[in-house]
Protein backbone atom coordinates (compact mmCIF):
# COMPACT_ATOMS: atom_id res chain seq x y z
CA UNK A 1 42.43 -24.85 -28.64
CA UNK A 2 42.18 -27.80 -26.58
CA UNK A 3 44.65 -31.24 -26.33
CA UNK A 4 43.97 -34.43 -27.84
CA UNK A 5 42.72 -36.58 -24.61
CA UNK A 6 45.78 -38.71 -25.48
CA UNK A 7 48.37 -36.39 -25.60
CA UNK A 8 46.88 -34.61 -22.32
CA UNK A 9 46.97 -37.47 -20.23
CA UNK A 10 50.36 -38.25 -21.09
CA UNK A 11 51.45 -34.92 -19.99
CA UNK A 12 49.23 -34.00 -16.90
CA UNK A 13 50.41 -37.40 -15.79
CA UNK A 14 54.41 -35.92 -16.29
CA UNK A 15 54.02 -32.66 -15.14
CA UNK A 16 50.67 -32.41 -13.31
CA UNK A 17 51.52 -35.52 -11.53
CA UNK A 18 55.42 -36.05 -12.01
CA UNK A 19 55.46 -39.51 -13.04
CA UNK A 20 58.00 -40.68 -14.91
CA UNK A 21 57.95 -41.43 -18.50
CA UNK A 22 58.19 -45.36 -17.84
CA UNK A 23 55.56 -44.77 -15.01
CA UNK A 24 53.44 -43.27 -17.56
CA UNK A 25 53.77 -45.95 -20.53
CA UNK A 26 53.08 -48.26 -17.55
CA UNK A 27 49.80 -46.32 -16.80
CA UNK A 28 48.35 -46.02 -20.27
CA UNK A 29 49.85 -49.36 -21.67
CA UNK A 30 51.69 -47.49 -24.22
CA UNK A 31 55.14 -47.82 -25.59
CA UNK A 32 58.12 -45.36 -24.03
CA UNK A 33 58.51 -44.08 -27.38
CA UNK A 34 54.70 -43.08 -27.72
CA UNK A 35 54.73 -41.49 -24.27
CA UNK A 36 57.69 -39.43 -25.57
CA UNK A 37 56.51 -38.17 -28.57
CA UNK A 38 52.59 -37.44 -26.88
CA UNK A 39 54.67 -35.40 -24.64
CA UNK A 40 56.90 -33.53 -26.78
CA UNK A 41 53.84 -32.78 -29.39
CA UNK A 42 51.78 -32.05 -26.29
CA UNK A 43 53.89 -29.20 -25.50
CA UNK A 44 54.84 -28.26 -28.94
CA UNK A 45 50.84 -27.23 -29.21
CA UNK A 46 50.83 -25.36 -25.98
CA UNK A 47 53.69 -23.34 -26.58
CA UNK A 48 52.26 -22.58 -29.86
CA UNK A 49 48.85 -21.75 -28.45
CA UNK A 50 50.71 -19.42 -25.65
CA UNK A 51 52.63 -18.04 -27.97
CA UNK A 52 49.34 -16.79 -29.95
CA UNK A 53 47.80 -15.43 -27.03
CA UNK A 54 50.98 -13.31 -26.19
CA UNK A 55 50.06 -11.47 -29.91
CA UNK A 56 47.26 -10.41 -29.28
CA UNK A 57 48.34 -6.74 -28.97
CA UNK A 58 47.07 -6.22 -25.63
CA UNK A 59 49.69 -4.12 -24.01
CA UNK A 60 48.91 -5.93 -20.37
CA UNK A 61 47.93 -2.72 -18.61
């Protein structure tokens, strides 16, 4: 599964990067709260696509 291009810039630029979130709504002319909530959903659908992966029932030997 692959990131919306929005939310994926918002958080390579945090955590790829380590701008901050005002540097970031700065960047992408976007409002605080929408670099927030890219961010947080961002990360909501990688940990649920990691969390898939790990139940796969591959015992990692």
């Amino acid at each position: 599964a692959r990131l919306p291009e929005d939310f994926r810039a918002a958080v390579v630029l945090c955590d790829v990067v380590g701008e901050s979130y005002e540097q970031i709504a700065e960047s992408l002319g976007i409002p605080i709260g929408t670099v927030r909530s890219r961010i947080h959903r961002a990360r909501a659908l990688l940990r649920d696509a990691l969390s898939k992966d790990d139940g796969d029932g591959a015992d990692g030997a």
